[in-house]
PDB file of N, CA and C in Angstrom:
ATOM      1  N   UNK A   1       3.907  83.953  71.570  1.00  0.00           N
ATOM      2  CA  UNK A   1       2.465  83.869  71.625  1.00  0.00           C
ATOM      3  C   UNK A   1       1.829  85.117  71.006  1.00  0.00           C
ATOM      4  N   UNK A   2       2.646  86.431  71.457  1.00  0.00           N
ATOM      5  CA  UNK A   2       2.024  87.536  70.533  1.00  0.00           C
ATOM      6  C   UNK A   2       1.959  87.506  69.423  1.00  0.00           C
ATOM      7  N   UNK A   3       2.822  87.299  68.566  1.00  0.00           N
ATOM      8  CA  UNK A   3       3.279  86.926  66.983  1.00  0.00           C
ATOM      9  C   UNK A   3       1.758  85.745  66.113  1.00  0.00           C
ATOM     10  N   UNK A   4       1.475  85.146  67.099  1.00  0.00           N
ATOM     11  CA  UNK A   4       0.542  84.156  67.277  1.00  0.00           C
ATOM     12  C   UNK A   4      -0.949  85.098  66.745  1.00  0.00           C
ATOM     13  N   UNK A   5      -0.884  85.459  67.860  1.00  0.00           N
ATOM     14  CA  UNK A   5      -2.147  86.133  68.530  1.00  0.00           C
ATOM     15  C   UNK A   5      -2.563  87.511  67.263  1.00  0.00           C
ATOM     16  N   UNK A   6      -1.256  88.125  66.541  1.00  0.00           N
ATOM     17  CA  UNK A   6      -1.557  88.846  65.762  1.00  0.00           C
ATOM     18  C   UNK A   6      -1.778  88.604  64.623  1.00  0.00           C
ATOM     19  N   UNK A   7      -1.249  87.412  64.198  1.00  0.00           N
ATOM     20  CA  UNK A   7      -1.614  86.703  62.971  1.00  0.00           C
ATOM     21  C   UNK A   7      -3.127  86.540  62.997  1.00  0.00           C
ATOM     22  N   UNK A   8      -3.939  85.877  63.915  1.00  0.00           N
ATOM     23  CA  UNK A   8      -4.831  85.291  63.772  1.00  0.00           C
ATOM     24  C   UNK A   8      -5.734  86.789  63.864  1.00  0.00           C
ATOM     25  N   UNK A   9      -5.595  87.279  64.447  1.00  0.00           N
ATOM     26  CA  UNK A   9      -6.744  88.799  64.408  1.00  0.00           C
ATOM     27  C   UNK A   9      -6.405  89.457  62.859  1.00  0.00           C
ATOM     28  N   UNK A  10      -5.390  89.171  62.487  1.00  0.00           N
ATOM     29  CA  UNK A  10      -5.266  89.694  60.924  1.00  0.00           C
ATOM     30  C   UNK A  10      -5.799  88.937  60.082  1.00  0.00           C
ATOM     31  N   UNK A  11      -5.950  87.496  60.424  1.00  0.00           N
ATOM     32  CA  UNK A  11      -6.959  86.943  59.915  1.00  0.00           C
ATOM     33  C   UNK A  11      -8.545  86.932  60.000  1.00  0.00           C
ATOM     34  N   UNK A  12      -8.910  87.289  61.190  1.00  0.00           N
ATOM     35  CA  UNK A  12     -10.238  87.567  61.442  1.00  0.00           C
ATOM     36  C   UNK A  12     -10.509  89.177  60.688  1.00  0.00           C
ATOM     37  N   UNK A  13      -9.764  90.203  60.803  1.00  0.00           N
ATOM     38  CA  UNK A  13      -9.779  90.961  60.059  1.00  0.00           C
ATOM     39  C   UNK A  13      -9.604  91.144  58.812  1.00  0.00           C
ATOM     40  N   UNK A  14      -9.432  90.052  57.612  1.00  0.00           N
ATOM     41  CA  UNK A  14      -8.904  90.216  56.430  1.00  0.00           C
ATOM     42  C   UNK A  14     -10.383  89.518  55.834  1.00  0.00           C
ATOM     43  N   UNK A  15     -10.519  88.510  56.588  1.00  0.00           N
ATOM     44  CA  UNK A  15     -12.119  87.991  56.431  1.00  0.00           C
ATOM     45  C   UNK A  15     -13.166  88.864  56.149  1.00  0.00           C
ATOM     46  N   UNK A  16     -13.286  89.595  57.611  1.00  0.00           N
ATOM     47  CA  UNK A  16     -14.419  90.454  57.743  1.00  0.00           C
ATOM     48  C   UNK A  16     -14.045  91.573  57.368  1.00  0.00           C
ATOM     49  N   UNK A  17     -13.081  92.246  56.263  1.00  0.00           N
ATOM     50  CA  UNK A  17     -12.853  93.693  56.077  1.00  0.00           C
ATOM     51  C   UNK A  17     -13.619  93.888  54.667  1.00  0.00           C
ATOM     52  N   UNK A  18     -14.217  93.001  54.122  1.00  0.00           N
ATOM     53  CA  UNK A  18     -14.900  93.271  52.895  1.00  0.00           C
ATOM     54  C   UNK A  18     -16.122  94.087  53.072  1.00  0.00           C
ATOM     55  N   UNK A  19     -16.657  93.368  54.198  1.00  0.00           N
ATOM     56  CA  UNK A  19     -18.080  94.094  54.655  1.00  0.00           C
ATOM     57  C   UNK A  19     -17.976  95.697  55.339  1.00  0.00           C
ATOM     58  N   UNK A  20     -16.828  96.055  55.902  1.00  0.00           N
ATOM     59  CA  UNK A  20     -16.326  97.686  55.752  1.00  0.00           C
ATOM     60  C   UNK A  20     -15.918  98.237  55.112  1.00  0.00           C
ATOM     61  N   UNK A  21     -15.359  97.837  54.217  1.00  0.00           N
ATOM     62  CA  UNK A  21     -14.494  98.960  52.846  1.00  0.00           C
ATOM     63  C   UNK A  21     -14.971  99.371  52.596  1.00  0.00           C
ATOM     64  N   UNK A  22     -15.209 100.965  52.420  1.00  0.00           N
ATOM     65  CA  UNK A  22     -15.772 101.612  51.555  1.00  0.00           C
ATOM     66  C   UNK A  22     -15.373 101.817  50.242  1.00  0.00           C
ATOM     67  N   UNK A  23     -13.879 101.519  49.733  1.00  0.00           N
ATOM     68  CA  UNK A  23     -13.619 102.216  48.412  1.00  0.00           C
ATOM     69  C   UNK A  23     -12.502 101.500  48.423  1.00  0.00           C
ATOM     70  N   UNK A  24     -12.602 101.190  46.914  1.00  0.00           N
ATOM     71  CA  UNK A  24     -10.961 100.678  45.926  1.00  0.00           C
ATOM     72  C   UNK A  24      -9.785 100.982  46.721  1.00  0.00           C
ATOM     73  N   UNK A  25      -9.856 102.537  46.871  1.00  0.00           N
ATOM     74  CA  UNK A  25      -8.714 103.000  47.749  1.00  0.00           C
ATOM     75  C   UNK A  25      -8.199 102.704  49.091  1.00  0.00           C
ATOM     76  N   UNK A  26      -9.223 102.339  49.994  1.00  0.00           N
ATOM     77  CA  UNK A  26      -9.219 101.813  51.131  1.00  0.00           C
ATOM     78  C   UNK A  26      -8.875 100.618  51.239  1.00  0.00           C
ATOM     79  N   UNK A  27      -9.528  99.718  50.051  1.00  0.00           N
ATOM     80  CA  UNK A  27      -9.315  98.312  49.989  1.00  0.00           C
ATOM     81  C   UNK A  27      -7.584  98.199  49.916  1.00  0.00           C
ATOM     82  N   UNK A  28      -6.907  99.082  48.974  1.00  0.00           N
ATOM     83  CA  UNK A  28      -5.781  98.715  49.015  1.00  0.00           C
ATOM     84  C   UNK A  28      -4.436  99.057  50.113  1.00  0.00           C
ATOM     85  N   UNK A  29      -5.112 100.385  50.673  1.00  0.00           N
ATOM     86  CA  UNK A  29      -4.339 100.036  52.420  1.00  0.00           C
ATOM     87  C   UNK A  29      -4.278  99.122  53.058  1.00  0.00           C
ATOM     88  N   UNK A  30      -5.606  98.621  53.462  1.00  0.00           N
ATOM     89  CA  UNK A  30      -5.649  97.579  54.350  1.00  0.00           C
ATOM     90  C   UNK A  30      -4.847  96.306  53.186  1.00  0.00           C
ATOM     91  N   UNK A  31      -4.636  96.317  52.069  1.00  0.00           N
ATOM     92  CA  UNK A  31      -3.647  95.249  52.086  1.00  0.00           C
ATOM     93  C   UNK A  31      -2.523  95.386  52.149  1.00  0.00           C
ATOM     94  N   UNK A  32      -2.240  96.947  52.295  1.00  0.00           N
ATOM     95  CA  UNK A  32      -0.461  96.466  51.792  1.00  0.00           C
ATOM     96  C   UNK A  32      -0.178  96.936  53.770  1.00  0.00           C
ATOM     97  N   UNK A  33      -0.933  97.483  54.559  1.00  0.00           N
ATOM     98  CA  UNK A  33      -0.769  97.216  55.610  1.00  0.00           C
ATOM     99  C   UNK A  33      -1.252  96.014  56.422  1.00  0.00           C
ATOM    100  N   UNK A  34      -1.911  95.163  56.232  1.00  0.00           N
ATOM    101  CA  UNK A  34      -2.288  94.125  56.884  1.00  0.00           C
ATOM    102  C   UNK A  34      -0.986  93.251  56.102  1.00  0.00           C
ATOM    103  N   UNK A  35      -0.657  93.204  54.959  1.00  0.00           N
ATOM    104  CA  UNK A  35       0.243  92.365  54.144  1.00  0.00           C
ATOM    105  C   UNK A  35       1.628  92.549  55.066  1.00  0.00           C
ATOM    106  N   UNK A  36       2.240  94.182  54.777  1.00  0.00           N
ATOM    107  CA  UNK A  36       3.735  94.208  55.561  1.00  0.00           C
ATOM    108  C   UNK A  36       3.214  93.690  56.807  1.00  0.00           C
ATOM    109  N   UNK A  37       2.447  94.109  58.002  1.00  0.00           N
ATOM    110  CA  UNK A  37       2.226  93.545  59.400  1.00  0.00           C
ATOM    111  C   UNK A  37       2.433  91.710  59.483  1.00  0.00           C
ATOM    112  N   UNK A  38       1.556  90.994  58.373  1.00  0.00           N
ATOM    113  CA  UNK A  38       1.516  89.140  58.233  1.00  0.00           C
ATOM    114  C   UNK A  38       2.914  89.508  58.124  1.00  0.00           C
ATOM    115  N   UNK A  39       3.599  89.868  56.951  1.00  0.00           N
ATOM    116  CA  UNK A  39       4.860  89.197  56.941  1.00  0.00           C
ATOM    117  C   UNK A  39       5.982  89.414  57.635  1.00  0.00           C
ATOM    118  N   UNK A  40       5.627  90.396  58.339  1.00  0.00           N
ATOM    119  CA  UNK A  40       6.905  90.525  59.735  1.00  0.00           C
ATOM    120  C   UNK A  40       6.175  89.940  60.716  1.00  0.00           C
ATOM    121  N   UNK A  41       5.280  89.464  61.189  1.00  0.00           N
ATOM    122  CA  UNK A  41       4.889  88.064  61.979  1.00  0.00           C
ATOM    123  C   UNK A  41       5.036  87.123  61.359  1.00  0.00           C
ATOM    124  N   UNK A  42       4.824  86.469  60.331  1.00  0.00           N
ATOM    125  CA  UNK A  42       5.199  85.217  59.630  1.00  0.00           C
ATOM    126  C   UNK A  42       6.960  85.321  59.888  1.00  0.00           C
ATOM    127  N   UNK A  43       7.465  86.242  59.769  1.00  0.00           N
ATOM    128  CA  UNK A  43       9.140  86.078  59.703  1.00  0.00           C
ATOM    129  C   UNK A  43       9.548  85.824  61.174  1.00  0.00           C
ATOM    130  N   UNK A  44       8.983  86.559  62.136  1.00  0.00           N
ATOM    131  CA  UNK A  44       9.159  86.001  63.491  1.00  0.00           C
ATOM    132  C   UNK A  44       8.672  85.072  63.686  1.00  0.00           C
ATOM    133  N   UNK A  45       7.413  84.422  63.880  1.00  0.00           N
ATOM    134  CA  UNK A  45       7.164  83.253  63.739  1.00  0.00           C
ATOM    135  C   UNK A  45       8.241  81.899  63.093  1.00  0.00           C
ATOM    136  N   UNK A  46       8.683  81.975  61.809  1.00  0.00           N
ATOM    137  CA  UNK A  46       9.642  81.325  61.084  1.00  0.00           C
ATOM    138  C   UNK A  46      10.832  81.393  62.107  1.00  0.00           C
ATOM    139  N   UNK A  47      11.274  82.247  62.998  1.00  0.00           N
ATOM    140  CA  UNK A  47      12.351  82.284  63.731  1.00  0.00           C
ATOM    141  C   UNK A  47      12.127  81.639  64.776  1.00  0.00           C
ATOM    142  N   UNK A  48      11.557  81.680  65.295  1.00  0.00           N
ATOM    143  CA  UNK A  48      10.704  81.362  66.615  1.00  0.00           C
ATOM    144  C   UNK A  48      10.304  79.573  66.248  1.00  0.00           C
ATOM    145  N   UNK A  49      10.956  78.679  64.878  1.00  0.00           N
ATOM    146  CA  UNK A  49      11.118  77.587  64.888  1.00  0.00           C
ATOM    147  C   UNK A  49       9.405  76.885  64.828  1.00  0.00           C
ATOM    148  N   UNK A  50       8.619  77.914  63.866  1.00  0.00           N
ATOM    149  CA  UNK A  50       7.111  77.541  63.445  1.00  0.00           C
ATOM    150  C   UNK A  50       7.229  77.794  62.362  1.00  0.00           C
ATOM    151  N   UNK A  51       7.991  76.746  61.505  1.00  0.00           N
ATOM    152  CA  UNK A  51       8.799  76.567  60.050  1.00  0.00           C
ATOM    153  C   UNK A  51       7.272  77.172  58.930  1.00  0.00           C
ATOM    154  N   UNK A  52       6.918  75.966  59.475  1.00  0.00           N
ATOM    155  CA  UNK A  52       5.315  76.128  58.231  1.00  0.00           C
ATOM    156  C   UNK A  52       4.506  76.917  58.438  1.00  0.00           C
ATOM    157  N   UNK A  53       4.477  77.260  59.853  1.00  0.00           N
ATOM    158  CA  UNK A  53       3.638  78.110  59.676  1.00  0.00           C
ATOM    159  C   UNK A  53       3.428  79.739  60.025  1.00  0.00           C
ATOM    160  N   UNK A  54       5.002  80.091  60.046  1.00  0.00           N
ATOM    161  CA  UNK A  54       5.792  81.107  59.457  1.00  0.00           C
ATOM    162  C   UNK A  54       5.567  81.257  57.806  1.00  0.00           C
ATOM    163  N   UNK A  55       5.896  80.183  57.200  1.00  0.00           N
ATOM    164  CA  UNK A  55       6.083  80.316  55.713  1.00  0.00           C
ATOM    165  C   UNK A  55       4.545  80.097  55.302  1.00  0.00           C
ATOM    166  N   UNK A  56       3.621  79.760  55.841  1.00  0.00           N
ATOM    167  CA  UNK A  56       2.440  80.221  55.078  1.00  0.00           C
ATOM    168  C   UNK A  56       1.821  81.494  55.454  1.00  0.00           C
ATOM    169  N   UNK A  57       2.102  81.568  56.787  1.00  0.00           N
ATOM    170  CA  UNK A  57       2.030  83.285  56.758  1.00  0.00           C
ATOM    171  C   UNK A  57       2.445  84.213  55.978  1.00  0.00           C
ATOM    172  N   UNK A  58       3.734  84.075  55.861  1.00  0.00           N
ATOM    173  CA  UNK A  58       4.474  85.091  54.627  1.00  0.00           C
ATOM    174  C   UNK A  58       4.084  84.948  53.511  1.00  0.00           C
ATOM    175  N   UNK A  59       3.520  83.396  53.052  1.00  0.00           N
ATOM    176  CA  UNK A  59       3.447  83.641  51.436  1.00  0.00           C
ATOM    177  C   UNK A  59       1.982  84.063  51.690  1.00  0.00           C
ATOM    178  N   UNK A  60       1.354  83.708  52.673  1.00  0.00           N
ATOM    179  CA  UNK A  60      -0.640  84.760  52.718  1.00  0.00           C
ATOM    180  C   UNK A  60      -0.055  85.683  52.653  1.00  0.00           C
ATOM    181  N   UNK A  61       0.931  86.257  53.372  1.00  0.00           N
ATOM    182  CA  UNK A  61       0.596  88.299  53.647  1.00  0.00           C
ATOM    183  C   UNK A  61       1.157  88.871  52.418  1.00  0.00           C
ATOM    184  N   UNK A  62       2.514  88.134  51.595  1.00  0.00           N
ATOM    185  CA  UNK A  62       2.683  88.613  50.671  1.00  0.00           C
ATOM    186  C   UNK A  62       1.991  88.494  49.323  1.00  0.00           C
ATOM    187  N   UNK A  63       0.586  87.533  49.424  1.00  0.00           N
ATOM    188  CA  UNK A  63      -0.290  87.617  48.520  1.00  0.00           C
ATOM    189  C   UNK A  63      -0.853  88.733  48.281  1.00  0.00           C
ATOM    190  N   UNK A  64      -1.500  88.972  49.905  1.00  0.00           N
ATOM    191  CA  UNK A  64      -2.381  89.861  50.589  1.00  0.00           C
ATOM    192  C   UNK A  64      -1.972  91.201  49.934  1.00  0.00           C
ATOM    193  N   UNK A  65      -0.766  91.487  50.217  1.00  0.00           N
ATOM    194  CA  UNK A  65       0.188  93.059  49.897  1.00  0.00           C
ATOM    195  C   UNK A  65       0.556  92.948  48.520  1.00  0.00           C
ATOM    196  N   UNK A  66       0.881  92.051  47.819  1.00  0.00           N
ATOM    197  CA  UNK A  66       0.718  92.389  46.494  1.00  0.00           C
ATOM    198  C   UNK A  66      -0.557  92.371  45.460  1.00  0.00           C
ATOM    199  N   UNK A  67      -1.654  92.254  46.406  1.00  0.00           N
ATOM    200  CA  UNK A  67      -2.989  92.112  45.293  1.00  0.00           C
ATOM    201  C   UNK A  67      -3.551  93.571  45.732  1.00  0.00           C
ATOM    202  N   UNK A  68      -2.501  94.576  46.827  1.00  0.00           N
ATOM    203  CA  UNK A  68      -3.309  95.733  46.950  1.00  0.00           C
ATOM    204  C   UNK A  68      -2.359  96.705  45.732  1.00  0.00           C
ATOM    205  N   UNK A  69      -1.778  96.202  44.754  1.00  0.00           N
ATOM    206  CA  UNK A  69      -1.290  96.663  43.738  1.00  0.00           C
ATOM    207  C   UNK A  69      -2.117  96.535  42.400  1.00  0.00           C
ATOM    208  N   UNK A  70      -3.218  95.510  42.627  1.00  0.00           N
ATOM    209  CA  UNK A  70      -3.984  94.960  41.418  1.00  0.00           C
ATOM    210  C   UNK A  70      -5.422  95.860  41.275  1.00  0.00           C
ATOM    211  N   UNK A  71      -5.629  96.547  40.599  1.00  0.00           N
ATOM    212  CA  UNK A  71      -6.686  97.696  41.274  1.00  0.00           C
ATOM    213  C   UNK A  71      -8.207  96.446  40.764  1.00  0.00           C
ATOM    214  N   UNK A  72      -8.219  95.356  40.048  1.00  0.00           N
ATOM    215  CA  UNK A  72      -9.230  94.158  40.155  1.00  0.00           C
ATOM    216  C   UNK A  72      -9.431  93.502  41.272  1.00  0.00           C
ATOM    217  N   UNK A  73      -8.902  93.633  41.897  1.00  0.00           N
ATOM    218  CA  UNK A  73      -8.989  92.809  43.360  1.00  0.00           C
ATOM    219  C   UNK A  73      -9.389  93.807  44.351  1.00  0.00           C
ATOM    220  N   UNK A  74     -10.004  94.936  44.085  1.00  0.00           N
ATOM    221  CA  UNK A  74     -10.151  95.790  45.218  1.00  0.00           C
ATOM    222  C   UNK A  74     -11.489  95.978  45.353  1.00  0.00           C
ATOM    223  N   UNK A  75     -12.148  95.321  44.607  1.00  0.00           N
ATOM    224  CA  UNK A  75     -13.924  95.481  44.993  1.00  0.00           C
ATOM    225  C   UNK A  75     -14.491  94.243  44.185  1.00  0.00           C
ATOM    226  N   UNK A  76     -15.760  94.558  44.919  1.00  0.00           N
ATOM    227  CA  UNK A  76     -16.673  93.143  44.594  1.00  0.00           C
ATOM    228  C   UNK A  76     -16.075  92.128  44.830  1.00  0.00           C
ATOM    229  N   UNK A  77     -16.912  90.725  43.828  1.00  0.00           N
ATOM    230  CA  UNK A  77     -16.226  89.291  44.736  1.00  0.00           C
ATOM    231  C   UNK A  77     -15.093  88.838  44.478  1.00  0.00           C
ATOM    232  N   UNK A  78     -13.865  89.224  43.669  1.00  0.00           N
ATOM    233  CA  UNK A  78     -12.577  89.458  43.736  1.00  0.00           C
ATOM    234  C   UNK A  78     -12.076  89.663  45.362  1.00  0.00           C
ATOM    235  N   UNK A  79     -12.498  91.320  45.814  1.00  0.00           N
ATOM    236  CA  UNK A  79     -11.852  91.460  47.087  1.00  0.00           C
ATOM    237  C   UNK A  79     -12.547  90.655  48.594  1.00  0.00           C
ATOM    238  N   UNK A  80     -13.996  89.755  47.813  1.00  0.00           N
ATOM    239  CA  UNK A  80     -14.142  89.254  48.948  1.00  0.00           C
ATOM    240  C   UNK A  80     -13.616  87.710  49.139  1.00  0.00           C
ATOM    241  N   UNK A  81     -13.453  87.279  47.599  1.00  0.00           N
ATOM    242  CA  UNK A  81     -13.043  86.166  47.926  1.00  0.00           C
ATOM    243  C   UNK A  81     -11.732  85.858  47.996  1.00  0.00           C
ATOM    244  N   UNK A  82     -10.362  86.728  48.222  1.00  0.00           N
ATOM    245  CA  UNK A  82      -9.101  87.007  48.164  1.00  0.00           C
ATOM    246  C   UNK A  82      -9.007  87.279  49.290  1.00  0.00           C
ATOM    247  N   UNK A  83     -10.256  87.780  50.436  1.00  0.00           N
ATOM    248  CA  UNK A  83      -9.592  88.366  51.479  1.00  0.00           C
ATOM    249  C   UNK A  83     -10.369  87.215  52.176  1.00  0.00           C
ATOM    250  N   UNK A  84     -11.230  86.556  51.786  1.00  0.00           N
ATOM    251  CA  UNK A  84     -11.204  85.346  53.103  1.00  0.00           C
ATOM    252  C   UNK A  84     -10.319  84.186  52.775  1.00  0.00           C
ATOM    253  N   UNK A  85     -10.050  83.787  51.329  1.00  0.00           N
ATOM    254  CA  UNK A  85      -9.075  82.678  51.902  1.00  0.00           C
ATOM    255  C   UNK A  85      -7.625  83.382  51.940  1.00  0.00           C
ATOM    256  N   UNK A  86      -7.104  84.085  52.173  1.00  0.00           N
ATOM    257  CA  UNK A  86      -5.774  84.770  52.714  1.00  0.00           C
ATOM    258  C   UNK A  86      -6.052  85.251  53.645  1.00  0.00           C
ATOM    259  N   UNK A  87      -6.683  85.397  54.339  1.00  0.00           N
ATOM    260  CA  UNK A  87      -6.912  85.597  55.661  1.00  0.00           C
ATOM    261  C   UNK A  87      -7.860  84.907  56.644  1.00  0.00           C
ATOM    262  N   UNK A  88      -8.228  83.735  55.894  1.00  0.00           N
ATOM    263  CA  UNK A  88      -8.151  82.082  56.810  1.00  0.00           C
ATOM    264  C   UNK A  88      -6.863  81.273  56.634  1.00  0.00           C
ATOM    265  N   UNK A  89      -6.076  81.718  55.681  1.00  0.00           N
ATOM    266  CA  UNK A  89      -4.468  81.044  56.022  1.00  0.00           C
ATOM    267  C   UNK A  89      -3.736  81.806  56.866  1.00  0.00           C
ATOM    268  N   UNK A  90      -4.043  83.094  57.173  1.00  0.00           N
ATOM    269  CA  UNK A  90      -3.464  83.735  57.965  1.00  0.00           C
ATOM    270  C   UNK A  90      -4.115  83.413  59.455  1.00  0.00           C
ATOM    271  N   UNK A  91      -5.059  83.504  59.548  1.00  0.00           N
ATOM    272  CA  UNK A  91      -5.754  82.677  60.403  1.00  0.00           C
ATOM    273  C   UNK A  91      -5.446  81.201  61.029  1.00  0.00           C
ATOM    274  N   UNK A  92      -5.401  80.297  60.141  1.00  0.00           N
ATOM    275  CA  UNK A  92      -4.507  78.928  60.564  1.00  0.00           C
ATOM    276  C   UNK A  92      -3.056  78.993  60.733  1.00  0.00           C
ATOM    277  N   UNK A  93      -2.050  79.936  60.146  1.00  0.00           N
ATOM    278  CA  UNK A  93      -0.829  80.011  60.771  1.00  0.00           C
ATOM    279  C   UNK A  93      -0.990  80.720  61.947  1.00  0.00           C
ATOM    280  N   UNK A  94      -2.132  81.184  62.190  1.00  0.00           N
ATOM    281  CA  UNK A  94      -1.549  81.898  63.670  1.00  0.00           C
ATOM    282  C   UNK A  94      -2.294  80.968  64.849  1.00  0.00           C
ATOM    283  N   UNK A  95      -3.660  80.136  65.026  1.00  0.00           N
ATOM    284  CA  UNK A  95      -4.144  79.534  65.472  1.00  0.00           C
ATOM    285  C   UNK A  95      -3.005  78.604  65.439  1.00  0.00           C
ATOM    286  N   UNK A  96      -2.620  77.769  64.777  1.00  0.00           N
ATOM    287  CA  UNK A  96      -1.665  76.637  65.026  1.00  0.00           C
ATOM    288  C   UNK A  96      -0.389  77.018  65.457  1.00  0.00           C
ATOM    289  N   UNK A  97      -0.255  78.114  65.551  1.00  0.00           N
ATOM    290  CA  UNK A  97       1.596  78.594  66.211  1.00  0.00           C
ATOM    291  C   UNK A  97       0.939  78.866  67.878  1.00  0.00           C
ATOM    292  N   UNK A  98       0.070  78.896  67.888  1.00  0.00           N
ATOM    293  CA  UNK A  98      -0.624  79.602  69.354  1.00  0.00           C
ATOM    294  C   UNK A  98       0.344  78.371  70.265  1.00  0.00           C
ATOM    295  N   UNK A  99       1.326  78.676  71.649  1.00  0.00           N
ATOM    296  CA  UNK A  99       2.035  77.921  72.307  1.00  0.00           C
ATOM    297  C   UNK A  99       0.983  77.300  73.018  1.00  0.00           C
ATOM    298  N   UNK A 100       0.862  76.060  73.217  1.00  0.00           N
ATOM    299  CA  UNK A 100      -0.118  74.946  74.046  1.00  0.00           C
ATOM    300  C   UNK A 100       1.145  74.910  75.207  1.00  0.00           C
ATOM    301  N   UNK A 101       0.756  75.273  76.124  1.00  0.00           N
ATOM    302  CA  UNK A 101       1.393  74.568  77.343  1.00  0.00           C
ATOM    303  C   UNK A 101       1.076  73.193  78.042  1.00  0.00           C
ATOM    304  N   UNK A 102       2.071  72.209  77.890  1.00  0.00           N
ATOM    305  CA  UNK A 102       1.758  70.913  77.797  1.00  0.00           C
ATOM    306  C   UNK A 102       2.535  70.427  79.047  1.00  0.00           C
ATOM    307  N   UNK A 103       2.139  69.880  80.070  1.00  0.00           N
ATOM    308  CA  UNK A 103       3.094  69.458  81.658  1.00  0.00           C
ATOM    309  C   UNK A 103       3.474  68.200  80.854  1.00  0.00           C
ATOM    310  N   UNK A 104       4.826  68.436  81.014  1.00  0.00           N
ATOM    311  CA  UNK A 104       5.523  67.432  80.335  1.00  0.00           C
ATOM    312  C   UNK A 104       6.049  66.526  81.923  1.00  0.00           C
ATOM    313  N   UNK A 105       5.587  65.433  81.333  1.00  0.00           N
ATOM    314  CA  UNK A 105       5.998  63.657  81.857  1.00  0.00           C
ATOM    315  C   UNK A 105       7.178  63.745  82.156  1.00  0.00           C
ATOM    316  N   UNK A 106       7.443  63.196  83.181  1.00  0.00           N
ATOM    317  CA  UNK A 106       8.736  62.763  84.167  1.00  0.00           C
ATOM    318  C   UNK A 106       9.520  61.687  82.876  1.00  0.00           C
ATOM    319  N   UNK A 107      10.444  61.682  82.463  1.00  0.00           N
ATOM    320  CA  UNK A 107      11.047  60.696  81.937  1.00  0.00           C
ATOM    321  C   UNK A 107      11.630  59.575  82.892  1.00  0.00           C
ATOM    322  N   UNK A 108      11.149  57.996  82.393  1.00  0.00           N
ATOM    323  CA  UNK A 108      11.034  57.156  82.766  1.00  0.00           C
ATOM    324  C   UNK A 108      12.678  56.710  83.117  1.00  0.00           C
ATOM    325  N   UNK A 109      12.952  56.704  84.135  1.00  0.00           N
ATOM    326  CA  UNK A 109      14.422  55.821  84.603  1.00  0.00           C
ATOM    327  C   UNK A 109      14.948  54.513  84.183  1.00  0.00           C
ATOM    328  N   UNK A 110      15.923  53.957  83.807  1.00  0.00           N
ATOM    329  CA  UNK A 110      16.226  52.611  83.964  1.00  0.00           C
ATOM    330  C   UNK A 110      16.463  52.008  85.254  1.00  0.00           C
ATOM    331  N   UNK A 111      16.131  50.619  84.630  1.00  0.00           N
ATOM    332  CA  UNK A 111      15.989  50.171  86.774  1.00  0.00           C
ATOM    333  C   UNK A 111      17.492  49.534  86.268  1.00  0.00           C
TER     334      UNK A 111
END
């Protein structure tokens, strides 16, 4: 559930980090650290038998962490529109891995 839970705040944060950046330079921390963080939750996740949505985590975070190598993607609407949809997929892999606890049904006997 943690693995879960951190995905999706890295998504709420990858969204809304455009409107704080101050600088090119900054922009590209927060990706290659928000990037390594997705993809060692996407990889636990993937273990943890949340096939897909492990693997869209990893391929968001490793978008995420390799576009903080692209010094075009670090300002203006490049870095805003790169960081909300990679971090609304990061967002939906972690919302949909979130464990639902479900009271599971008595299985039915043969008479």
């Amino acid at each position: 559930m943690a693995r879960a839970a951190i995905d999706v705040l890295l998504g709420v944060w990858m969204m809304a980090s455009p409107t704080v950046i101050p600088s090119p330079a900054v922009a590209s921390w927060n990706s290659w650290i928000v990037g390594a963080i997705g993809a060692l939750t996407g990889a636990r996740l993937a273990r943890a038998h949340k096939a897909w949505q492990g693997t869209l985590a990893i391929i968001a975070s490793l978008c995420i962490f390799v576009a903080g190598f692209i010094p075009v993607l670090q300002a203006g609407d490049r870095l805003v529109g790169r960081s909300i949809v990679f971090g609304a997929l990061l967002f939906v892999a972690g919302v949909s891995s979130l464990e639902r606890h479900h009271q599971a049904e008595p299985a039915a006997r043969p008479h």
